[in-house]
PDB file of N, CA and C in Angstrom:
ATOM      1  N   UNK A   1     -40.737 -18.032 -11.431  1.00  0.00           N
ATOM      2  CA  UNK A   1     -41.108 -18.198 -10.035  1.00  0.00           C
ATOM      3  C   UNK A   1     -42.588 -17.836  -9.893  1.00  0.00           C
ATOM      4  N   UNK A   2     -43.391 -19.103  -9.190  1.00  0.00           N
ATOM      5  CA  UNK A   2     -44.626 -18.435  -9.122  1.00  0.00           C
ATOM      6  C   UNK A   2     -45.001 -17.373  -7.797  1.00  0.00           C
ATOM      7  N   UNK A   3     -46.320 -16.769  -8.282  1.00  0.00           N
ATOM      8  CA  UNK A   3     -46.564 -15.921  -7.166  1.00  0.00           C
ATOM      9  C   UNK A   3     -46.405 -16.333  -5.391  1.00  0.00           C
ATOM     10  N   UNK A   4     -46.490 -17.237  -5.455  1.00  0.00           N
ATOM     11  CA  UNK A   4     -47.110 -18.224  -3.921  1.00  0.00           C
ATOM     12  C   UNK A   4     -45.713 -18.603  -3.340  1.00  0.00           C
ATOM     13  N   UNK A   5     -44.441 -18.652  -4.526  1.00  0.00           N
ATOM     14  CA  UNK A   5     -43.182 -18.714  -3.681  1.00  0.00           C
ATOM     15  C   UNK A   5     -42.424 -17.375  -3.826  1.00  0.00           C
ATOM     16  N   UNK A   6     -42.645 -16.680  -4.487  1.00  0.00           N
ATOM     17  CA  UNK A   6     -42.346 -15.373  -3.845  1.00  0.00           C
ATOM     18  C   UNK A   6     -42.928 -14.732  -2.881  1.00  0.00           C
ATOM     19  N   UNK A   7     -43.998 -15.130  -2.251  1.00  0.00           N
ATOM     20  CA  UNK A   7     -44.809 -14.668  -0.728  1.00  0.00           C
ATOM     21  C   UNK A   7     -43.787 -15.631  -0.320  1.00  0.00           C
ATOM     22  N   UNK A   8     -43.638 -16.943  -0.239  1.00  0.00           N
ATOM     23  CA  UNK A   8     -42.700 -17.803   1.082  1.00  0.00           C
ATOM     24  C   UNK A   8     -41.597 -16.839   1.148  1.00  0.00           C
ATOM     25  N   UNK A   9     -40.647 -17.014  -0.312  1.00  0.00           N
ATOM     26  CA  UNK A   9     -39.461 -15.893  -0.199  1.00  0.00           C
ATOM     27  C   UNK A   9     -39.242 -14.666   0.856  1.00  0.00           C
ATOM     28  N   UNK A  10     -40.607 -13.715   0.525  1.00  0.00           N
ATOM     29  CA  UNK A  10     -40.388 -12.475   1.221  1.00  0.00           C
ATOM     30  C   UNK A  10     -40.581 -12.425   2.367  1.00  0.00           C
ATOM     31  N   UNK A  11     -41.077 -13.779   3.174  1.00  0.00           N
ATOM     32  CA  UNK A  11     -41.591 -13.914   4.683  1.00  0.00           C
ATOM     33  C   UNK A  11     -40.585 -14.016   4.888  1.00  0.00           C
ATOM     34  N   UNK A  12     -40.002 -15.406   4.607  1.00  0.00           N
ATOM     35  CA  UNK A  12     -38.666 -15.874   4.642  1.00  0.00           C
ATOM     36  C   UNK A  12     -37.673 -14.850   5.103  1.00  0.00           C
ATOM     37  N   UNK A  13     -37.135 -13.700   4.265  1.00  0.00           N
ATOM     38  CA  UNK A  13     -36.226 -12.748   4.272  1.00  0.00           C
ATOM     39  C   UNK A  13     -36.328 -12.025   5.389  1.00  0.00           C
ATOM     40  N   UNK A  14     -37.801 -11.621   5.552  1.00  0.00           N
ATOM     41  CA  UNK A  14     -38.466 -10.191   6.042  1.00  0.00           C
ATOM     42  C   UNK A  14     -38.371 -11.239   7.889  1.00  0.00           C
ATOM     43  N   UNK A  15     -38.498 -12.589   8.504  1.00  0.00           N
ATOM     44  CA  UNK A  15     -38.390 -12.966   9.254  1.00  0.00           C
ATOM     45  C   UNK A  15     -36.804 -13.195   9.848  1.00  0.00           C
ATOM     46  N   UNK A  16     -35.783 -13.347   9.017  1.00  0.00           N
ATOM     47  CA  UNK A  16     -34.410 -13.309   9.047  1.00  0.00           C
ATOM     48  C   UNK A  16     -33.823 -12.210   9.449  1.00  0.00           C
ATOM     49  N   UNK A  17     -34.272 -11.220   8.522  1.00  0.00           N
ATOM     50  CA  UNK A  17     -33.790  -9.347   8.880  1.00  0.00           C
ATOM     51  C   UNK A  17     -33.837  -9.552  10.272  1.00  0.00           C
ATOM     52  N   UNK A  18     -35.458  -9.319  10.474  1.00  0.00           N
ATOM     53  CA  UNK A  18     -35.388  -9.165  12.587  1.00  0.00           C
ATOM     54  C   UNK A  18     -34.769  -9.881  12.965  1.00  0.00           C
ATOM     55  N   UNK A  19     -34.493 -11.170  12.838  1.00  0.00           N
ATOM     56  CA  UNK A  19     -33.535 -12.314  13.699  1.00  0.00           C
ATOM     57  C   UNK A  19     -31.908 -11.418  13.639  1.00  0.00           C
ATOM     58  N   UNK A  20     -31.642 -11.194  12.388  1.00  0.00           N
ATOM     59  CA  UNK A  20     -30.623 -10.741  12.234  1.00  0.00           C
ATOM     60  C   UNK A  20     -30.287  -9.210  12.867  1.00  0.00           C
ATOM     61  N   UNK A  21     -31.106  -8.605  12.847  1.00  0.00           N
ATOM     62  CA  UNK A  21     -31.445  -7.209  13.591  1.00  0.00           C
ATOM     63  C   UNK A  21     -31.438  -7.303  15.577  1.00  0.00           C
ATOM     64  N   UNK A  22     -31.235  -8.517  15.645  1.00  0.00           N
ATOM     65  CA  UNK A  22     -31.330  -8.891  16.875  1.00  0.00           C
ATOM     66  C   UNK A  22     -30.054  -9.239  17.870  1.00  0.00           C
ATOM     67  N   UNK A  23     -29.102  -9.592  16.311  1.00  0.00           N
ATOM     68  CA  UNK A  23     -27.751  -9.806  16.781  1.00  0.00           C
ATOM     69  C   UNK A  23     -26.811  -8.751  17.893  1.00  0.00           C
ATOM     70  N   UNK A  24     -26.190  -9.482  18.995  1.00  0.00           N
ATOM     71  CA  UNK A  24     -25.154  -8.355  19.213  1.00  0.00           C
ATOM     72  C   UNK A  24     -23.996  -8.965  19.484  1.00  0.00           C
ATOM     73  N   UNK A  25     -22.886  -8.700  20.299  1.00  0.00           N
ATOM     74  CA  UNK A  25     -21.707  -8.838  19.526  1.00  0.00           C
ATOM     75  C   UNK A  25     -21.384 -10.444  20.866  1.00  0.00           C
ATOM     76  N   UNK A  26     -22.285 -10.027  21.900  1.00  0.00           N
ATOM     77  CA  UNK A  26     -21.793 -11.788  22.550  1.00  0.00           C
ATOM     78  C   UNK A  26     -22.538 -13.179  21.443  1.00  0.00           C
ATOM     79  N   UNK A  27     -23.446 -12.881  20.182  1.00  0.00           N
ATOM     80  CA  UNK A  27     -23.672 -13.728  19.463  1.00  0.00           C
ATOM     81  C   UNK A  27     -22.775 -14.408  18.991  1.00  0.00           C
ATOM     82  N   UNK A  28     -22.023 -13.846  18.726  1.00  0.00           N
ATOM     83  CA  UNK A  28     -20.729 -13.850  17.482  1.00  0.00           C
ATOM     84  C   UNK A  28     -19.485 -14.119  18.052  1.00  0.00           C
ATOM     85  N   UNK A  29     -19.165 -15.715  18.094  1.00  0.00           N
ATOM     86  CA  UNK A  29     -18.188 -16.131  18.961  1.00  0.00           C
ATOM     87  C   UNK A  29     -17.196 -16.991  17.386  1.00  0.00           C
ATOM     88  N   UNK A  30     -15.833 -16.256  16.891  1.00  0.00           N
ATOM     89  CA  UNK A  30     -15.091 -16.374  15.605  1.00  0.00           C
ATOM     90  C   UNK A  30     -13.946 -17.648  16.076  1.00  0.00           C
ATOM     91  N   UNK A  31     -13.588 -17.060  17.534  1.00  0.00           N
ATOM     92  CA  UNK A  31     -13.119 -18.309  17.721  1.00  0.00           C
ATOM     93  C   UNK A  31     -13.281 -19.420  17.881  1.00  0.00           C
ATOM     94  N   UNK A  32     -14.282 -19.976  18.270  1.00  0.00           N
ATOM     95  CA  UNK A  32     -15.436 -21.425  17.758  1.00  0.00           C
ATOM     96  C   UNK A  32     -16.123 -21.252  16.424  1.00  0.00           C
ATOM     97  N   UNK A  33     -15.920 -20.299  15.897  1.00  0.00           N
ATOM     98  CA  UNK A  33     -16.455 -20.320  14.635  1.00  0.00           C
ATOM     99  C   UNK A  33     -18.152 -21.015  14.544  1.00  0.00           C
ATOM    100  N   UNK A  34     -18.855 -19.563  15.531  1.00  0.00           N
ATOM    101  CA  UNK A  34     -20.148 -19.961  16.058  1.00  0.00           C
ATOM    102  C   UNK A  34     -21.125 -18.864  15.659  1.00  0.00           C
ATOM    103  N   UNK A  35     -22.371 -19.211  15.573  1.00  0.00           N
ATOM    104  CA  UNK A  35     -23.043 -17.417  15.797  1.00  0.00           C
ATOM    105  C   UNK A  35     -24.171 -18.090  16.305  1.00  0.00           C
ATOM    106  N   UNK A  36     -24.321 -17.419  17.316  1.00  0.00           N
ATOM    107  CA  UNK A  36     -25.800 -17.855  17.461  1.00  0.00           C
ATOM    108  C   UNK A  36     -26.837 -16.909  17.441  1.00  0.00           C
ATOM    109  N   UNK A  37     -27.760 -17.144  17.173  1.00  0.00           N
ATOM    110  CA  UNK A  37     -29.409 -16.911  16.879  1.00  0.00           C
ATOM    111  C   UNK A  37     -30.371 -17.438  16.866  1.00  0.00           C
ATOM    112  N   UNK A  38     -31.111 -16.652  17.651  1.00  0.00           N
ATOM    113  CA  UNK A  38     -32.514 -17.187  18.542  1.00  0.00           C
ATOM    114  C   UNK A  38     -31.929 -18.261  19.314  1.00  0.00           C
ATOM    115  N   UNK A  39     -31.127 -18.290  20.341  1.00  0.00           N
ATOM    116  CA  UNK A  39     -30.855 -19.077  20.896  1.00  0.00           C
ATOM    117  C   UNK A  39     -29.416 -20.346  20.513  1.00  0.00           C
ATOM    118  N   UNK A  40     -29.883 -20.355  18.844  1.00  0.00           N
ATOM    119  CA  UNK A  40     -29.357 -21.450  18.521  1.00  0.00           C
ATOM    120  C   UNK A  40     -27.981 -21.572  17.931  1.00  0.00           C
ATOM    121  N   UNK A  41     -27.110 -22.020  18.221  1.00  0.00           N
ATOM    122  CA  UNK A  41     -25.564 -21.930  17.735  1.00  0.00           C
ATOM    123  C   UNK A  41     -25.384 -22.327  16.828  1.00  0.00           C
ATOM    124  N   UNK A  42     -24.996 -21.616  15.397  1.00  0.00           N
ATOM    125  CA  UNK A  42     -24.335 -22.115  14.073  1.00  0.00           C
ATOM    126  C   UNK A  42     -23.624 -22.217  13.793  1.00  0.00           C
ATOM    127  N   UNK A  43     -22.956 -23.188  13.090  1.00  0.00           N
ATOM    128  CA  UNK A  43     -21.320 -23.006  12.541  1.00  0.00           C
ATOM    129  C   UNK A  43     -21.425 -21.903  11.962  1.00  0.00           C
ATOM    130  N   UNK A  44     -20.217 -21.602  11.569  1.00  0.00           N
ATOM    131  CA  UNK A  44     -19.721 -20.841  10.485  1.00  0.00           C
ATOM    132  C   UNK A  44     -18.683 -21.176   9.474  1.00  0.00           C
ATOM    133  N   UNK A  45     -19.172 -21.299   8.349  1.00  0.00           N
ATOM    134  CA  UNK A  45     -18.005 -21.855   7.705  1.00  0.00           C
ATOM    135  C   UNK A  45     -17.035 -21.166   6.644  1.00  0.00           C
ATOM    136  N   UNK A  46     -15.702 -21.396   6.274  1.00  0.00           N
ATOM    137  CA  UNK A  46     -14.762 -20.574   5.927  1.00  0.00           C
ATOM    138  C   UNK A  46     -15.555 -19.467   4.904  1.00  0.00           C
ATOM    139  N   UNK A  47     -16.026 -19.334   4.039  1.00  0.00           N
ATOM    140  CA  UNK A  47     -16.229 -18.388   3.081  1.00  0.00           C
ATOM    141  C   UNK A  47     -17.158 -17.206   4.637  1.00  0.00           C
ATOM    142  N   UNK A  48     -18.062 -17.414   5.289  1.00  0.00           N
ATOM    143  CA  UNK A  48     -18.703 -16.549   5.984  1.00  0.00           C
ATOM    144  C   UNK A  48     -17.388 -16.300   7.292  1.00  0.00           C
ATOM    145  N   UNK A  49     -17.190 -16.662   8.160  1.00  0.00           N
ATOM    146  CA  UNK A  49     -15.303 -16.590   8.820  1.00  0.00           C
ATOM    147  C   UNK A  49     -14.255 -15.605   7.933  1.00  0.00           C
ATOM    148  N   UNK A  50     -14.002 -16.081   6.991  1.00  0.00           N
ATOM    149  CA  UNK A  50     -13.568 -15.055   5.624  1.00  0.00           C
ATOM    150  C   UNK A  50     -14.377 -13.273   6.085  1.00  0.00           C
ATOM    151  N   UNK A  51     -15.127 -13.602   5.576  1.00  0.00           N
ATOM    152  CA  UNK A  51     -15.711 -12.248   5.254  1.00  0.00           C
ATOM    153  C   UNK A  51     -16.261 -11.732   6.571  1.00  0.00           C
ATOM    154  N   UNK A  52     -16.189 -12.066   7.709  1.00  0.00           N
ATOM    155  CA  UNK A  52     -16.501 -11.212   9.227  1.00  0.00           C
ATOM    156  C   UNK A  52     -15.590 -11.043   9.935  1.00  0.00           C
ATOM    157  N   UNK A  53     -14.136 -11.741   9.089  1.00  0.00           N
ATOM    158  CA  UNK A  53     -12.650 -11.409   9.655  1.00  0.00           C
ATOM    159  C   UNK A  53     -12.239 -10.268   9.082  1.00  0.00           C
ATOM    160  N   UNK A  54     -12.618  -9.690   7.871  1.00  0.00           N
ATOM    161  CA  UNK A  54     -12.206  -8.616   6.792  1.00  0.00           C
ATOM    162  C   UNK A  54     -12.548  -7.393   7.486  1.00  0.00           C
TER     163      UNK A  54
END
């Protein structure tokens, strides 16, 4: 891996954390199998559903 995509990488991550750090629990709708962040509604699909049902 060169140097220049491990800087994208760590923005990448280090911009996700806060998004993710941002979550609270009206995000996280299991019965539509939804999450949203920054606004925006994601599926969720069985392996991630799986593991936030556990």
């Amino acid at each position: 891996m060169t140097p220049a995509a491990r800087l994208v990488l760590a923005l990448a991550a280090v911009h996700h954390a806060v998004q993710v750090a941002a979550l609270l629990l009206d995000d996280v709708d299991l019965g539509n199998r939804r999450l949203t962040i920054a606004g925006r509604a994601r599926p969720l699909d069985d392996l991630t559903l799986c593991l936030s049902s556990s």
